[in-house]
Protein backbone atom coordinates (compact mmCIF):
# COMPACT_ATOMS: atom_id res chain seq x y z
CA UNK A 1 65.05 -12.77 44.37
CA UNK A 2 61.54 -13.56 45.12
CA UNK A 3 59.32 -15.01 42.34
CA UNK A 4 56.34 -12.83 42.63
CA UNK A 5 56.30 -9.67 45.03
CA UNK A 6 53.03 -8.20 46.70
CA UNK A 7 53.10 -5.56 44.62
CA UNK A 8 52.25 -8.16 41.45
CA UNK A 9 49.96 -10.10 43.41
CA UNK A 10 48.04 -6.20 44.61
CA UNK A 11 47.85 -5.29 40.82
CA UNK A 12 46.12 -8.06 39.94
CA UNK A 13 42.26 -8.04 38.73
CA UNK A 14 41.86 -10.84 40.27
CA UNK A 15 43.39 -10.20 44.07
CA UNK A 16 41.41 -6.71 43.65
CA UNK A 17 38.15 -7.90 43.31
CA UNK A 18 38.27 -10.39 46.66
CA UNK A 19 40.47 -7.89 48.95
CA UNK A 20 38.38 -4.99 48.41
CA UNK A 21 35.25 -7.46 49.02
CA UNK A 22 36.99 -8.90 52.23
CA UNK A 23 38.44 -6.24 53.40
CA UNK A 24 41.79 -4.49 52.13
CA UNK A 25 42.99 -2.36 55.64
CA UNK A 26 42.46 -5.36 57.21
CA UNK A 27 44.05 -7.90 54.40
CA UNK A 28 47.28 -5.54 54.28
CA UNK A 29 47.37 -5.32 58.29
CA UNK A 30 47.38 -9.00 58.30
CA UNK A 31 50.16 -9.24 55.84
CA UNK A 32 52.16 -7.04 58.31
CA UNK A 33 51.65 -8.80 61.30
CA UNK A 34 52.22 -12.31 59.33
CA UNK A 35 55.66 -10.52 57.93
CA UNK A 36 56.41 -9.60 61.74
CA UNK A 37 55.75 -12.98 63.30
CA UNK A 38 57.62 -14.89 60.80
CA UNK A 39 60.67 -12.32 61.10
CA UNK A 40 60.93 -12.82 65.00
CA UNK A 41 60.24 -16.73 64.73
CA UNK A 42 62.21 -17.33 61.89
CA UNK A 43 60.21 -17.87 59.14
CA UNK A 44 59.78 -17.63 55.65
CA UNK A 45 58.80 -13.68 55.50
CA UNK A 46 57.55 -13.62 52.11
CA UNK A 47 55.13 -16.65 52.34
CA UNK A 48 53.95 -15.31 55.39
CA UNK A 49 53.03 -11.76 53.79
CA UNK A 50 51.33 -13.51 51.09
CA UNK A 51 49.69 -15.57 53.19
CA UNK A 52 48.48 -12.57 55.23
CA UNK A 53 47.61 -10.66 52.37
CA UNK A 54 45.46 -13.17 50.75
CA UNK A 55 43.97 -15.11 53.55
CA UNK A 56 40.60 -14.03 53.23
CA UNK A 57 40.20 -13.94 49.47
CA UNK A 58 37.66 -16.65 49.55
CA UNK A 59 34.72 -14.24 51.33
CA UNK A 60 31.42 -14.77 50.49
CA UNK A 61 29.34 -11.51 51.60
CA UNK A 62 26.67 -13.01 54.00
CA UNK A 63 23.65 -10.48 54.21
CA UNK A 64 19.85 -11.57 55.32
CA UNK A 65 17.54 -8.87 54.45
CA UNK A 66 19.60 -6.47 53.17
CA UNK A 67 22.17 -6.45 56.40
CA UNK A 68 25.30 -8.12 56.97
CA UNK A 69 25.09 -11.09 59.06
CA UNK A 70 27.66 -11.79 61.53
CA UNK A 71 26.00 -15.30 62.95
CA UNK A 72 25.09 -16.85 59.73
CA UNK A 73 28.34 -15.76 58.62
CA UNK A 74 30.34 -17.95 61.29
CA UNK A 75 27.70 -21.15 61.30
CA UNK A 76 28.15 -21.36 57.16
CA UNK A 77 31.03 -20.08 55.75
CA UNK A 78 34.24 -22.03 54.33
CA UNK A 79 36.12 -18.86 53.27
CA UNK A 80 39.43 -20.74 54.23
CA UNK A 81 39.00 -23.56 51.58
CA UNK A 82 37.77 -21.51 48.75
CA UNK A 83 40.49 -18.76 49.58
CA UNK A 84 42.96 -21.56 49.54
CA UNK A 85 41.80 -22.40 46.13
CA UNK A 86 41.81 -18.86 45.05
CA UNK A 87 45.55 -18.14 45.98
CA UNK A 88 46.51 -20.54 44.82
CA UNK A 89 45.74 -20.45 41.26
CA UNK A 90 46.56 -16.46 41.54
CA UNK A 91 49.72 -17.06 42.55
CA UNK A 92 50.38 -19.61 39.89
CA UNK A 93 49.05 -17.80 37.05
CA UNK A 94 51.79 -15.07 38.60
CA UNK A 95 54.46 -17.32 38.28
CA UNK A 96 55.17 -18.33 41.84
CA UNK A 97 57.12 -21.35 42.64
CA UNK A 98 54.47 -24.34 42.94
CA UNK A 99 55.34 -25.53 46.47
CA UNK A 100 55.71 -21.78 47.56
CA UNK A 101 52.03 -21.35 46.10
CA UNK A 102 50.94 -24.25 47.92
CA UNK A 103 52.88 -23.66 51.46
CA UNK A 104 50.93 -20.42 51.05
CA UNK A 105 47.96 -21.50 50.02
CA UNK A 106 47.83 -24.11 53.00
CA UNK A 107 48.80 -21.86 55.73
CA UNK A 108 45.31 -19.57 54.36
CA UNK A 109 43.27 -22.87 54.54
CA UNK A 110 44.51 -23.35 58.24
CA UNK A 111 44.00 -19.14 59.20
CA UNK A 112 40.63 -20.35 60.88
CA UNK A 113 38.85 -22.69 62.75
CA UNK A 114 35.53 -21.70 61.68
CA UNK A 115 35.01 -24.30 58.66
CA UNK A 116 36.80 -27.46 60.96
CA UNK A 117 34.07 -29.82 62.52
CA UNK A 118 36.88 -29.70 65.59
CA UNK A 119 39.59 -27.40 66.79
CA UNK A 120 42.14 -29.97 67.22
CA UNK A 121 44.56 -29.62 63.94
CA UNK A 122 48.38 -29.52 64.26
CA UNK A 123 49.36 -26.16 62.48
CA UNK A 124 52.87 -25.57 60.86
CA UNK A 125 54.63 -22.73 61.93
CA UNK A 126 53.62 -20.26 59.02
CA UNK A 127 50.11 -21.73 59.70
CA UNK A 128 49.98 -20.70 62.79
CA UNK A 129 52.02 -17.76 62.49
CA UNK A 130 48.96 -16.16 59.80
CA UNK A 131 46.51 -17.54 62.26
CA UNK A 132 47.97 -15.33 64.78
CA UNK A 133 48.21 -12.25 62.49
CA UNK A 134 44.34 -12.53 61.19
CA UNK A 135 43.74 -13.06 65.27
CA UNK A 136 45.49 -9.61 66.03
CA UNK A 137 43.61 -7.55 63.31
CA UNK A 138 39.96 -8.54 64.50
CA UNK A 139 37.42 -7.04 65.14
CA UNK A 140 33.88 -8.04 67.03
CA UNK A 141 31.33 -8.96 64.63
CA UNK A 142 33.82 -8.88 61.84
CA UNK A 143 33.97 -5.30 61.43
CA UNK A 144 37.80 -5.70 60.29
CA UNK A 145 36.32 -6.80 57.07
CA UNK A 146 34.86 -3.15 56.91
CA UNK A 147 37.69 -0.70 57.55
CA UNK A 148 38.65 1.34 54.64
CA UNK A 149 41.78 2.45 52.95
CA UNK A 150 42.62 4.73 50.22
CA UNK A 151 43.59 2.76 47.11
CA UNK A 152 47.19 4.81 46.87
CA UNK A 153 47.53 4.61 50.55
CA UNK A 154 46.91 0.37 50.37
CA UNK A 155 49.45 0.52 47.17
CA UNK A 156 52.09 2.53 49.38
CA UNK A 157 51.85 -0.30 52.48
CA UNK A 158 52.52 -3.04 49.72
CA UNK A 159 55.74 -1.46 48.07
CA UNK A 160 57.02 -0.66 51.86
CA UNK A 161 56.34 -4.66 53.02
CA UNK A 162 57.71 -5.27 50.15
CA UNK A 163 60.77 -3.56 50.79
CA UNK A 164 60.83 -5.23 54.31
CA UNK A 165 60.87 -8.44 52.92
CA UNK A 166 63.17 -7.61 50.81
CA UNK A 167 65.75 -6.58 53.18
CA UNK A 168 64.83 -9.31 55.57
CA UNK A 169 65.67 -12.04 53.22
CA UNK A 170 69.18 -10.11 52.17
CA UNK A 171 70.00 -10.12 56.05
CA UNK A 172 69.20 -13.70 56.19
CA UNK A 173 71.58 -14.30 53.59
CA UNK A 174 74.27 -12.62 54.70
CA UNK A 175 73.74 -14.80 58.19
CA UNK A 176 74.31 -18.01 56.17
């Protein structure tokens, strides 16, 4: 039984206010693909799905006269490290297990290169695998932060990953 399900972390002021501003179709998309990868590799499929979910929580909305702007955007941002910090404390407040909440909120500090002075870092495999996942969703000039989803619609894709997860992890123990 997991500690905290998607569906808790989706409900919550606090994950509503920076998915909507990142982008939800995109953060749920992400979650998917993360839940995919990990599944075929082996992984942890609920970190990974949170991961996904909440790896761009830490957004900052980067406009110069009025418009959003792409360049500025990738020369300034840290997104990673204050989404890191944001999951994190989300997913303690929600009663997560502390190292889960950190493997988590580590492998959405590593989603990007864009903060790193160099792109030489040794990912884990969750790291990478929700590096790969934000990597499948994008779009040029980061219009995957623009797509939009119905609020029911977004609520429906969490309660069905979560039901994927679910049943993922019950196979898994039935292997062992």
């Amino acid at each position: 039984m997991r500690d905290v399900t998607l569906l808790a972390i989706f409900e919550h002021r606090i994950a509503q206010k920076y998915l909507n501003r990142s982008g939800l179709a995109h953060a749920i998309a992400v979650a998917y693909h993360a839940f995919n990868m990990a599944k075929e590799q082996g992984e942890d499929v609920d970190a990974a799905a949170k991961a996904g979910l909440l790896h761009d929580m830490g957004h900052f909305t980067w406009y110069r006269n009025g418009k959003w702007d792409y360049d500025l955007y990738r020369r300034n941002d840290i997104h990673a490290i204050k989404g890191a910090e944001r999951a994190h404390k989300l997913l303690i407040r929600l009663g997560e297990n502390p190292v889960k909440a950190k493997t988590i909120s580590l492998a959405i500090l590593f989603h990007t290169d864009s903060f790193l002075p160099s792109n030489d870092i040794i990912r884990t495999p969750l790291q990478q695998i929700v590096k790969w996942a934000d990597e499948a969703d994008e779009e040029e000039g980061g219009l995957h932060h623009y797509r939009k989803i119905d609020h029911e619609k977004a609520r429906q894709s969490i309660i069905k990953l979560d039901k994927m997860i679910d049943a993922a992890q019950f196979d898994n123990k039935k292997l062992v």
